[in-house]
Protein backbone atom coordinates (compact mmCIF):
# COMPACT_ATOMS: atom_id res chain seq x y z
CA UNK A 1 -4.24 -49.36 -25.15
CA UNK A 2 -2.85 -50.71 -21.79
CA UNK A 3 -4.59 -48.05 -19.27
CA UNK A 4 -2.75 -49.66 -16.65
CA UNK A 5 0.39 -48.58 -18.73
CA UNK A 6 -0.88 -45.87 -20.41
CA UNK A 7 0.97 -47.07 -23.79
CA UNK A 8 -0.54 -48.79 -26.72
CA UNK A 9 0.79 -52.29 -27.31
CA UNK A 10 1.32 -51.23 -30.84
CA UNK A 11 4.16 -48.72 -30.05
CA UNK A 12 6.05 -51.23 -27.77
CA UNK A 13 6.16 -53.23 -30.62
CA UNK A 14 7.29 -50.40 -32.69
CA UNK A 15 9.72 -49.14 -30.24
CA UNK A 16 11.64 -52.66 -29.39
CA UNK A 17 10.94 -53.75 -33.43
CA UNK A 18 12.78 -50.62 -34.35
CA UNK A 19 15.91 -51.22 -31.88
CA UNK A 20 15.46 -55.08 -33.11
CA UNK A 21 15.55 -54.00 -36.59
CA UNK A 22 19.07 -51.65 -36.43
CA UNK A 23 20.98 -54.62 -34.45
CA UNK A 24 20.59 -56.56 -37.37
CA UNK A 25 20.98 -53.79 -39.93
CA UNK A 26 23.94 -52.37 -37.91
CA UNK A 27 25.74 -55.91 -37.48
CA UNK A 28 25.72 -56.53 -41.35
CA UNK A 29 25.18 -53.67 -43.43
CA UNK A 30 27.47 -51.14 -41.29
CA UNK A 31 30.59 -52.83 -42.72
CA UNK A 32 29.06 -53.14 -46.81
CA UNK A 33 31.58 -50.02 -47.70
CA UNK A 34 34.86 -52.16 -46.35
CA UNK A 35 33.28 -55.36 -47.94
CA UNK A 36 33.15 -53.46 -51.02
CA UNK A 37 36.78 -51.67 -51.22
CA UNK A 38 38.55 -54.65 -49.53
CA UNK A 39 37.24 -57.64 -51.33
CA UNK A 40 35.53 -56.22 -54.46
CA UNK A 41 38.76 -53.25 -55.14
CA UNK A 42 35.93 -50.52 -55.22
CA UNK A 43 36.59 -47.19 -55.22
CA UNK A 44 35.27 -44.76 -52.54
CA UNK A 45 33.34 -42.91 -55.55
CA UNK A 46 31.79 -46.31 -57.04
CA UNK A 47 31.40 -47.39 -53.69
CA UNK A 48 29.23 -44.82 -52.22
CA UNK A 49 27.34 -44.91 -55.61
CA UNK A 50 26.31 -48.49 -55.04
CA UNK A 51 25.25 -48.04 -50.96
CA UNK A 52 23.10 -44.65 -51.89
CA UNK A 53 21.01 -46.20 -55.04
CA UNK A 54 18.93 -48.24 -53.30
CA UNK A 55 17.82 -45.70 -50.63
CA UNK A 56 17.26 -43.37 -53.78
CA UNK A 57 14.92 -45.61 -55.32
CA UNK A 58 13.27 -46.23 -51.71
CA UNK A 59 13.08 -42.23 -51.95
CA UNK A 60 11.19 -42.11 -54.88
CA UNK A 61 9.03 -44.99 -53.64
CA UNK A 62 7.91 -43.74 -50.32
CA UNK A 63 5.27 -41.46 -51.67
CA UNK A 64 3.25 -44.01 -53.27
CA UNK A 65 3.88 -46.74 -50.66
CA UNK A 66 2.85 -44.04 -47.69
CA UNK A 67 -0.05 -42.74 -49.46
CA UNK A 68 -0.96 -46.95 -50.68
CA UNK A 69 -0.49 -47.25 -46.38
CA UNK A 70 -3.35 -44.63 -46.06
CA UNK A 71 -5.98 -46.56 -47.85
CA UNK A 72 -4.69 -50.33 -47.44
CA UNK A 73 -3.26 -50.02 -44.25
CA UNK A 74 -0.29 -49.63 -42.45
CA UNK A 75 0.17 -53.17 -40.92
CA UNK A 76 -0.03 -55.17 -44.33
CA UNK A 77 2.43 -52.89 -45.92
CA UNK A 78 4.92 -52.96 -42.77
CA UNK A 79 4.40 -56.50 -43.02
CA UNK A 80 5.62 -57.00 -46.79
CA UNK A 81 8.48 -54.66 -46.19
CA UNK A 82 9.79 -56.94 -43.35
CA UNK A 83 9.11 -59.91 -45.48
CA UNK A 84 11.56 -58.71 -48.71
CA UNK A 85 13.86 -57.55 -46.37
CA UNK A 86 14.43 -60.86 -45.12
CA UNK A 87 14.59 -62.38 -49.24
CA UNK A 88 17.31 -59.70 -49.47
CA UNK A 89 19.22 -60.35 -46.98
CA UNK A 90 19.28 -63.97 -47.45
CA UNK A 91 20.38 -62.98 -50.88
CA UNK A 92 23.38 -60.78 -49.52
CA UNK A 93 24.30 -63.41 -47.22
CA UNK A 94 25.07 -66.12 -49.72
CA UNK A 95 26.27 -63.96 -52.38
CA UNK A 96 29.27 -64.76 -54.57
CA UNK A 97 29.52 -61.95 -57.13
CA UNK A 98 29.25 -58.29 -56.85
CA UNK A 99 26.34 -58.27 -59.16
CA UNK A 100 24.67 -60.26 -57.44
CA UNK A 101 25.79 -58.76 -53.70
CA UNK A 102 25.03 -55.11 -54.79
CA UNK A 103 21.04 -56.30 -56.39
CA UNK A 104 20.39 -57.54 -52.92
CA UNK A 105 21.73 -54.51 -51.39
CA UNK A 106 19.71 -52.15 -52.97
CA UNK A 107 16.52 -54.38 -52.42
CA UNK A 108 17.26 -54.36 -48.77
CA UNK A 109 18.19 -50.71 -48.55
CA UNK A 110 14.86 -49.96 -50.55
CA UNK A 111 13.22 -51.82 -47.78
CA UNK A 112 14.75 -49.93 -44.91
CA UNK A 113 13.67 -46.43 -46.82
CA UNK A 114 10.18 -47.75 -46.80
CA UNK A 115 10.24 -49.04 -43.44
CA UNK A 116 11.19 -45.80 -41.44
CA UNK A 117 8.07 -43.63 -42.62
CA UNK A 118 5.56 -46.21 -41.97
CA UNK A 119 6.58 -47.11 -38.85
CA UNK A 120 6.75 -43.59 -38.03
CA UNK A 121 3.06 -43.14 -39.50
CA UNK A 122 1.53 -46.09 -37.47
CA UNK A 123 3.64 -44.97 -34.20
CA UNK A 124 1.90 -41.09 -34.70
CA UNK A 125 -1.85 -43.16 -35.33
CA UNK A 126 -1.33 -45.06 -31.79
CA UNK A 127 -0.37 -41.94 -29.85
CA UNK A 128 -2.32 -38.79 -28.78
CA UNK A 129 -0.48 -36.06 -30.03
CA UNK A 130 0.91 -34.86 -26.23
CA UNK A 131 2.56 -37.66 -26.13
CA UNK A 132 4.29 -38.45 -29.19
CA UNK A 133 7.51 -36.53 -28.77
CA UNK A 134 8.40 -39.31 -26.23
CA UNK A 135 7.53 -42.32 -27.91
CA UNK A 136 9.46 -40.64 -30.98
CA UNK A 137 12.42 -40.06 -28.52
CA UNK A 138 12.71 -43.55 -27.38
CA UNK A 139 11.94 -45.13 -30.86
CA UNK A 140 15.30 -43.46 -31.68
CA UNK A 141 17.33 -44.04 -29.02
CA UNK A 142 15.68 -48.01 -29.33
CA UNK A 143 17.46 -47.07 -32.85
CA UNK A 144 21.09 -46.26 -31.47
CA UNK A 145 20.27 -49.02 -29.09
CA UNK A 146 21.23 -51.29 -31.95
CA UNK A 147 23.69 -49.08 -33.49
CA UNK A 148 25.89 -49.29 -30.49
CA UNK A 149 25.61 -52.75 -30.10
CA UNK A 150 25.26 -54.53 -33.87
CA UNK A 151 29.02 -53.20 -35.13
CA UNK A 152 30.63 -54.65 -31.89
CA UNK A 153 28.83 -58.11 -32.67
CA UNK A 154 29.80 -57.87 -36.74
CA UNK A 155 33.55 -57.41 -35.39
CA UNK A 156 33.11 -60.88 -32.91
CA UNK A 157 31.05 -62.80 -35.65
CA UNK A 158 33.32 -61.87 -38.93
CA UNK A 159 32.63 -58.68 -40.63
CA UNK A 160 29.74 -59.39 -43.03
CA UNK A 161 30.04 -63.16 -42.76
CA UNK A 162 27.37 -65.51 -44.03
CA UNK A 163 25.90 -66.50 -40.72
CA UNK A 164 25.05 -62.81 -39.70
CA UNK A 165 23.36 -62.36 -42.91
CA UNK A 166 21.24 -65.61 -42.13
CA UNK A 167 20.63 -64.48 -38.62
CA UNK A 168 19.81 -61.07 -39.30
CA UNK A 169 16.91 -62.66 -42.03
CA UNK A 170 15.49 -64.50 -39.29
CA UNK A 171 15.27 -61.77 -37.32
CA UNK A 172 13.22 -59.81 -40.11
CA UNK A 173 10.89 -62.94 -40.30
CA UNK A 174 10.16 -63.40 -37.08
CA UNK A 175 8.91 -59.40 -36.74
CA UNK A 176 6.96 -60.03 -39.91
CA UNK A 177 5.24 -62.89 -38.11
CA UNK A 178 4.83 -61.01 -34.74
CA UNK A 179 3.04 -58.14 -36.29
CA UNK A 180 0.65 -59.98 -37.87
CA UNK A 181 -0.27 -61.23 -34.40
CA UNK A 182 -0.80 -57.97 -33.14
CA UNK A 183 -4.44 -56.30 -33.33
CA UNK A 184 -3.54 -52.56 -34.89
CA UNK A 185 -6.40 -50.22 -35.71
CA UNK A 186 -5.33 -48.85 -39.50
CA UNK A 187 -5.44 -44.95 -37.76
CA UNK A 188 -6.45 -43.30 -34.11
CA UNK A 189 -7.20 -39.83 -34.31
CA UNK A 190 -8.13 -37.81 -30.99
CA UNK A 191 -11.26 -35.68 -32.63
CA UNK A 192 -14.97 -36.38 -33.05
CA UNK A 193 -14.48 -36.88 -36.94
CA UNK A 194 -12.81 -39.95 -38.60
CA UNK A 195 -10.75 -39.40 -41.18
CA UNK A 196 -11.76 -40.40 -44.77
CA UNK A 197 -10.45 -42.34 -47.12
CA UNK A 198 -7.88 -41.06 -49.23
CA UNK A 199 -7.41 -41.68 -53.03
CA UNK A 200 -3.66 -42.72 -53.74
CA UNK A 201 -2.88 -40.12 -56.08
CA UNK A 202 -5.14 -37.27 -54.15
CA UNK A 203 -3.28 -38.02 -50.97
CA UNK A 204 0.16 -37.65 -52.96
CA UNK A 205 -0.60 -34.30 -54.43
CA UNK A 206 -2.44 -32.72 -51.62
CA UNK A 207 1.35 -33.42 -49.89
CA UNK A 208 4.11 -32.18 -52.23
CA UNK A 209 1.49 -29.16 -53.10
CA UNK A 210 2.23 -28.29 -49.40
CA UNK A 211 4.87 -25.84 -49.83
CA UNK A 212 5.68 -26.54 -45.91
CA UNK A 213 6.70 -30.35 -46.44
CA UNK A 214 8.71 -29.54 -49.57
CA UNK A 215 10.71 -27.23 -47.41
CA UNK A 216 11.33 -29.78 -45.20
CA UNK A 217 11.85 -32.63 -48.06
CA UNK A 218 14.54 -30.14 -49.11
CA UNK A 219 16.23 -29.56 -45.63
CA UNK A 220 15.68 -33.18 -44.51
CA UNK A 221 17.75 -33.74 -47.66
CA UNK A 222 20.67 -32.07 -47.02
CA UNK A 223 21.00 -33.25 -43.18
CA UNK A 224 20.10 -36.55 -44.41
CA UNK A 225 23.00 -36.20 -46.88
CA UNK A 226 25.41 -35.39 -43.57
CA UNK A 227 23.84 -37.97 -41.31
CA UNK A 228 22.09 -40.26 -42.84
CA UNK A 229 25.06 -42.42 -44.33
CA UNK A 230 28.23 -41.10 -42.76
CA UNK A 231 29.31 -44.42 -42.44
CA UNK A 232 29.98 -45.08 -46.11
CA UNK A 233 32.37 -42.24 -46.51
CA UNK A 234 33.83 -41.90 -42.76
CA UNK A 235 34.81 -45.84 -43.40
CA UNK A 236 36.86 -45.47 -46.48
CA UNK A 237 38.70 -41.81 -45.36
CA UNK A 238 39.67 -43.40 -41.96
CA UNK A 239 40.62 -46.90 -44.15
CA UNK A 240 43.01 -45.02 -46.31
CA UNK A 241 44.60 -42.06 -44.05
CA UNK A 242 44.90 -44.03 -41.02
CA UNK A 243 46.71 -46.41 -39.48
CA UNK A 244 44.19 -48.70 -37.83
CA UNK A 245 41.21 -46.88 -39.61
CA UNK A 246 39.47 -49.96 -39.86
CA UNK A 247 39.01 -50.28 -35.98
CA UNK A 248 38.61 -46.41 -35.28
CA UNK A 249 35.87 -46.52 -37.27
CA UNK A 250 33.95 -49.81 -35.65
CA UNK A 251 34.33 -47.48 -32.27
CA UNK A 252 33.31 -44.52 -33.85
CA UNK A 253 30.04 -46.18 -35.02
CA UNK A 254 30.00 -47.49 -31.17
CA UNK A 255 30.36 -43.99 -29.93
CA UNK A 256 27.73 -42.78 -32.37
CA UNK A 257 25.16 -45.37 -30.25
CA UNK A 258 26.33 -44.87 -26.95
CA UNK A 259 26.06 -41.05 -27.02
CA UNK A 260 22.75 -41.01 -28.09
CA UNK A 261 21.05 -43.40 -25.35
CA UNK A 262 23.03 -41.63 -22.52
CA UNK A 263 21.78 -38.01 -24.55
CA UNK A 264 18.33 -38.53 -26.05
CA UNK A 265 16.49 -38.05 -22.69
CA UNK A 266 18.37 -34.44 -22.35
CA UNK A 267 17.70 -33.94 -26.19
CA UNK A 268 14.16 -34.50 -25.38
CA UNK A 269 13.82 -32.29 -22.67
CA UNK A 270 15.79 -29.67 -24.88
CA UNK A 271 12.56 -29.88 -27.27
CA UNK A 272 9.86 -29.37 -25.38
CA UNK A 273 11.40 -26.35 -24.26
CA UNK A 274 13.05 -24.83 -27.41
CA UNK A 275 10.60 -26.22 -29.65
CA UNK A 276 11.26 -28.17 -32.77
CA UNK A 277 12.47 -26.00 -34.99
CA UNK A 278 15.48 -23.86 -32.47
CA UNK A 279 15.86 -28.07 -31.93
CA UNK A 280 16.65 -28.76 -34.91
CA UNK A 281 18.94 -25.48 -36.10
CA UNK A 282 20.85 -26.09 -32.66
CA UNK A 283 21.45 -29.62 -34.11
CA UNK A 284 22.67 -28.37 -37.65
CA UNK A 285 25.09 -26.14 -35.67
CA UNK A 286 26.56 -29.13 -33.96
CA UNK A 287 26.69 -31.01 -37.21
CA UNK A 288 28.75 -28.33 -39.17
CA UNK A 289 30.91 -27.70 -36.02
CA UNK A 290 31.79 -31.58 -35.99
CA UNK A 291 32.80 -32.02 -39.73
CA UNK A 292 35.29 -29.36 -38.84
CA UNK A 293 36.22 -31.65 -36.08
CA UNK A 294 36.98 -34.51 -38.39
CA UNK A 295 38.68 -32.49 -40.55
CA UNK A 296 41.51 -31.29 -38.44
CA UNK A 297 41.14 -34.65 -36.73
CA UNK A 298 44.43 -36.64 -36.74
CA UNK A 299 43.94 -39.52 -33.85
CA UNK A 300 41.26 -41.62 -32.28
CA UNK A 301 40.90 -38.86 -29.55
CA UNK A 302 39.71 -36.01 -32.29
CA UNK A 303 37.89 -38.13 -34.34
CA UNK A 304 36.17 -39.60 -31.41
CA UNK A 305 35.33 -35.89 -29.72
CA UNK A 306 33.98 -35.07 -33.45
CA UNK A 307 32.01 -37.96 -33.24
CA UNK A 308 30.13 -36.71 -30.18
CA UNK A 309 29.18 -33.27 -31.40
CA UNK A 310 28.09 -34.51 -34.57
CA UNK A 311 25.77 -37.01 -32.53
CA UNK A 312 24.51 -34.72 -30.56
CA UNK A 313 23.65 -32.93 -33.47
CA UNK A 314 21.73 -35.79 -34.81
CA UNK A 315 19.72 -36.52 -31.42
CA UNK A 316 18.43 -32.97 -31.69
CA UNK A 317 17.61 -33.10 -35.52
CA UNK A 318 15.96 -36.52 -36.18
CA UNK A 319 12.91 -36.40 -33.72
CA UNK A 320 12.52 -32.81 -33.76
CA UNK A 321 12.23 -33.48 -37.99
CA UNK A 322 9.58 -36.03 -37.21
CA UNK A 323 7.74 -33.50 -34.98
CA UNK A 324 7.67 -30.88 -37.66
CA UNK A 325 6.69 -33.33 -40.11
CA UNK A 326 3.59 -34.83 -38.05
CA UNK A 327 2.94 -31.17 -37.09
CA UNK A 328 1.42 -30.09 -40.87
CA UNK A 329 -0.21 -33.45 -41.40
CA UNK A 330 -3.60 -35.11 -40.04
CA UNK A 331 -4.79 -38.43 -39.23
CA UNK A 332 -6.22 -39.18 -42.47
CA UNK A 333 -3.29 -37.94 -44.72
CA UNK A 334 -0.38 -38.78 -42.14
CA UNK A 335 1.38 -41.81 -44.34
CA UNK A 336 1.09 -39.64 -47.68
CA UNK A 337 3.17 -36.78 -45.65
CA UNK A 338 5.85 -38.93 -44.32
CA UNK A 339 5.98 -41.01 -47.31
CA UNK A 340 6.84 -37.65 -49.22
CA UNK A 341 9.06 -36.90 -46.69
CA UNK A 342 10.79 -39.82 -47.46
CA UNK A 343 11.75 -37.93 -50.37
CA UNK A 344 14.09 -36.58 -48.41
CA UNK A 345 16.00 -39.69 -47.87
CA UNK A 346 17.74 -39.28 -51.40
CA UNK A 347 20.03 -37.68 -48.94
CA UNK A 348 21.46 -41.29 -48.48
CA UNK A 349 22.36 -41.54 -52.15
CA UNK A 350 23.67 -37.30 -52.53
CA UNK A 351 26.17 -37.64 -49.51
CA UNK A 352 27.69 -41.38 -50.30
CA UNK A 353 27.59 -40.10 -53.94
CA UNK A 354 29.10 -36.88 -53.74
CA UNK A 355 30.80 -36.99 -50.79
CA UNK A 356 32.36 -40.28 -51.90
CA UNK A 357 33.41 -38.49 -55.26
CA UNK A 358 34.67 -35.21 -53.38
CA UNK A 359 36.93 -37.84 -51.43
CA UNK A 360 38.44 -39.43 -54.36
CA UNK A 361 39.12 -36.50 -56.26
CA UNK A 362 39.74 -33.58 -53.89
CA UNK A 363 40.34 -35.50 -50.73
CA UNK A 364 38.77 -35.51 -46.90
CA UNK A 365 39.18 -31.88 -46.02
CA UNK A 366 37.28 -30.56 -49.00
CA UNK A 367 34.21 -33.66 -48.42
CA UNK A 368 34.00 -32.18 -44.90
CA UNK A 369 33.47 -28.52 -45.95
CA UNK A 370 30.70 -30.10 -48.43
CA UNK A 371 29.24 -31.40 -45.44
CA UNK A 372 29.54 -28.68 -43.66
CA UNK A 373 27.77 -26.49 -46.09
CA UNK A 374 24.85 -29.12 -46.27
CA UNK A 375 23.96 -28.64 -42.50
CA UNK A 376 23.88 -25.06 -42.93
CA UNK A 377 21.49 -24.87 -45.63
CA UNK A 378 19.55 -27.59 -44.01
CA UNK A 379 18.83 -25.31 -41.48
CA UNK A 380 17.84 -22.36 -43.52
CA UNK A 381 15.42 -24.82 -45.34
CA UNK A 382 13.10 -25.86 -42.34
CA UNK A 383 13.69 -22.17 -41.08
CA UNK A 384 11.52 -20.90 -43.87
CA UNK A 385 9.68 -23.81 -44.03
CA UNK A 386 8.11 -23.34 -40.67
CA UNK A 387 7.06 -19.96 -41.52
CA UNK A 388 5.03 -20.80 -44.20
CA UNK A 389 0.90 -20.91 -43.86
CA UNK A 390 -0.48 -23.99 -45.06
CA UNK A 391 -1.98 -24.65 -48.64
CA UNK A 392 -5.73 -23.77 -49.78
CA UNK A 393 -7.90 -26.35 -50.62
CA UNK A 394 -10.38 -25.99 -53.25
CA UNK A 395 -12.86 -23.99 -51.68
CA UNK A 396 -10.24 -21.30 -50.40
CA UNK A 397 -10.01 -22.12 -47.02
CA UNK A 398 -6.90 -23.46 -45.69
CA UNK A 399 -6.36 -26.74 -44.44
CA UNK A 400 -7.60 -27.73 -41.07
CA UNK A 401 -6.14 -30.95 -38.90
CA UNK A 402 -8.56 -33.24 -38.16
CA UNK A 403 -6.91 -34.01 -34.84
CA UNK A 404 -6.37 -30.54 -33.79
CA UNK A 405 -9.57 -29.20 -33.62
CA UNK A 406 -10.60 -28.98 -30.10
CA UNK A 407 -6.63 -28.44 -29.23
CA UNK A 408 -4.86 -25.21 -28.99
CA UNK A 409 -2.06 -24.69 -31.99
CA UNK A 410 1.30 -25.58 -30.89
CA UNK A 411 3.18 -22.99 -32.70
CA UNK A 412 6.59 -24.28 -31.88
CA UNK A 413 5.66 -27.50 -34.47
CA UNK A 414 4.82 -25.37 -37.20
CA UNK A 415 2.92 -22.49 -38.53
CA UNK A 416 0.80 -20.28 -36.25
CA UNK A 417 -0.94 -17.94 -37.88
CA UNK A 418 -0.82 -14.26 -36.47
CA UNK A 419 -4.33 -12.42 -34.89
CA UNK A 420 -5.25 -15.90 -33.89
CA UNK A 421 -9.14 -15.93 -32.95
CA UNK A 422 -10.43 -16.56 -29.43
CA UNK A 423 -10.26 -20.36 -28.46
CA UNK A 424 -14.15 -20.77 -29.05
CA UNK A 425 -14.18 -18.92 -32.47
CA UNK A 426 -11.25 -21.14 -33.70
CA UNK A 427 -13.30 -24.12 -32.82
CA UNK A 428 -16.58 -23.03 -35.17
CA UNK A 429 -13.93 -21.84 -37.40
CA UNK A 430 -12.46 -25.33 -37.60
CA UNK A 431 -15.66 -27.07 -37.43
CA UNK A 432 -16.99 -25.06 -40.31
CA UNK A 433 -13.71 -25.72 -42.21
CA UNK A 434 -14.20 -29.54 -42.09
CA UNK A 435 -18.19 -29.28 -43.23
CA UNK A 436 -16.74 -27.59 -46.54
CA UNK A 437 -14.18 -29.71 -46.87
């Protein structure tokens, strides 16, 4: 760590990689649902089929490949992700049938799923805990930093035209390269114990036996589903009931960016003082309240005052998921839990898939109530979620964090159990917890 700085090199890389990342994601693969209608004659439900596979599989991956971070390490395995992601965009780029063109997609899109929960792993092992809420914060808006900028430049370079696809490969490469430059301890963690080594499998089932992080897998679902890929149903609704959809939607995905780099600092502060959790329900609110916006929506003007709440909404929910997430997990399990979490990022396949089919067959109004209803019970997922103790181990003691030993709980990130001991017999407690274990 930079003292003089106070940040780890590490997360600067992180951060600006992150933002690097999304321009090039957000200059070629923002515009994959048009490509697909427009030159291919897919329909909106084959269409959102196709752009929600590959983050399933990457769903169904990320357990293994966070839990495989754990014990290899989580700069090899960011490394290799940035790598195929390059081979698959390459592939996109010069691409001449739709076999061929959707492969590549789902290669790359099973890249991004695996990319996001690592990162997010290695960014929580390079910061002490007090301080991770920020670097979270501006890892996301380094996010929307690229959203807001990548469509704009896919609109002045040819929507998904060869040489973006090339460039954006390069890109990849080149992080791939940088990283391995960089000198990254596997895993920091603030207490007097290092964490041990965790079997693949172990790691896996001591996560998605924690009936906390399946309530969040199951929430983080359902916003995900909203969120996650709006763009591949939003694009072919505006396309078709529009005039000029085609453009609205380029400065909708503008908007989307913008908002959240002049909001994320307030979104921030609204944390720390809420708490995670009112966070998050606060941002489900605004998400239901906005697909009600695009549903009455007729203009540019609605669609783009829609487009704000729902981004607001998605400022609040996104790092204060994170928080909750990294909240029930320690240094030594921390990629197995947000690999399972990844999980949750099937939510990329259920809204392109279902809301795309919900489009073709009972049209926009009823795909916005659907999405409405999913940020709803999103929030009555991590409601219960968060007031649920953690799981036993073998012995019958419940799980300690390694991390948190000598640190007071921080209720607001998770579960706090009532008739808490004094501060000096929770630290024997804890320190008697971790002997056993």
């Amino acid at each position: 760590m930079d003292k003089r700085k106070g940040i780890p090199h590490g997360v600067l890389f992180l951060i600006a990689g992150t933002g690097i990342v999304t321009l090039a994601r957000a200059m070629t693969f923002s515009f994959l649902a048009i490509k697909l209608q427009q030159t291919f004659g897919l329909g909106p439900a084959m269409i959102g089929f196709l752009l929600g596979l590959g983050p399933l599989i990457g769903a169904l991956a990320g357990p293994f490949v966070g839990s495989l971070s754990d014990k290899t390490g989580r700069k090899a395995m960011l490394t290799l992700v940035l790598i195929t992601l390059s081979l698959a965009t390459v592939a996109l780029g010069l691409a001449e049938t739709i076999l061929v063109f959707c492969l590549a997609q789902c290669v790359a899109a099973v890249a991004i799923s695996i990319y996001g929960p690592i990162s997010r792993a290695l960014m929580s092992d390079l910061c002490a805990e007090p301080v991770r809420l920020k670097y979270f914060s501006w890892r996301y808006t380094a996010s929307n930093i690229g959203w807001a900028i990548g469509p704009l430049l896919g609109i002045a370079a040819g929507i998904v035209s060869t040489p973006l696809f090339l460039a954006a490969a390069a890109v990849y490469a080149t992080l791939a390269f940088v990283l391995q430059l960089l000198n990254l301890p596997s895993s920091i963690c603030t207490g007097s114990y290092p964490p041990k080594p965790v079997q693949l499998i172990a790691g896996i089932r001591a996560a998605v036996c924690d009936r906390r992080l399946l309530h969040f897998i199951g929430g983080g679902t359902l916003l995900i589903a909203v969120h996650g890929q709006w763009t591949a149903t939003l694009a072919p609704y505006l396309a078709d009931n529009l005039a000029g959809g085609v453009e609205i939607f380029a400065y909708l995905v503008s908007i989307n960016g913008v908002v959240v780099l002049s909001g994320n600092p307030f979104a921030r502060r609204f944390i720390e003082r809420r708490g995670a959790l009112s966070a998050l329900v606060t941002g489900c609110i605004l998400l239901l309240v906005s697909q009600v916006g695009f549903l009455v929506s007729t203009g540019l003007a609605g669609f783009a005052i829609s487009m704000v709440i729902f981004t607001a909404g998605e400022i609040l929910i996104v790092p204060s998921e994170y928080m909750l997430v990294d909240g029930i997990s320690s240094a030594q399990n921390r990629g197995s839990y947000f690999g399972a979490h990844s999980i949750s990022t099937i939510g990329s396949f259920v809204g392109p898939t279902l809301g795309g089919a919900t489009l073709g067959i009972l049209g926009g109004p009823a795909m916005f109530l659907l999405f409405a209803g999913f940020a709803a019970a999103g929030a009555l997922f991590f409601a219960a979620g968060t007031r649920m103790p953690p799981p036993y181990t073998r012995t019958g003691t419940r799980v300690a964090r390694e991390c948190e030993i000598f640190n007071s709980p921080a209720p607001r990130l998770g579960w706090s159990p009532s008739g808490s001991p004094t501060p000096v017999t929770t630290k024997i407690f804890n320190n008697l917890v971790l002997s056993l274990a």
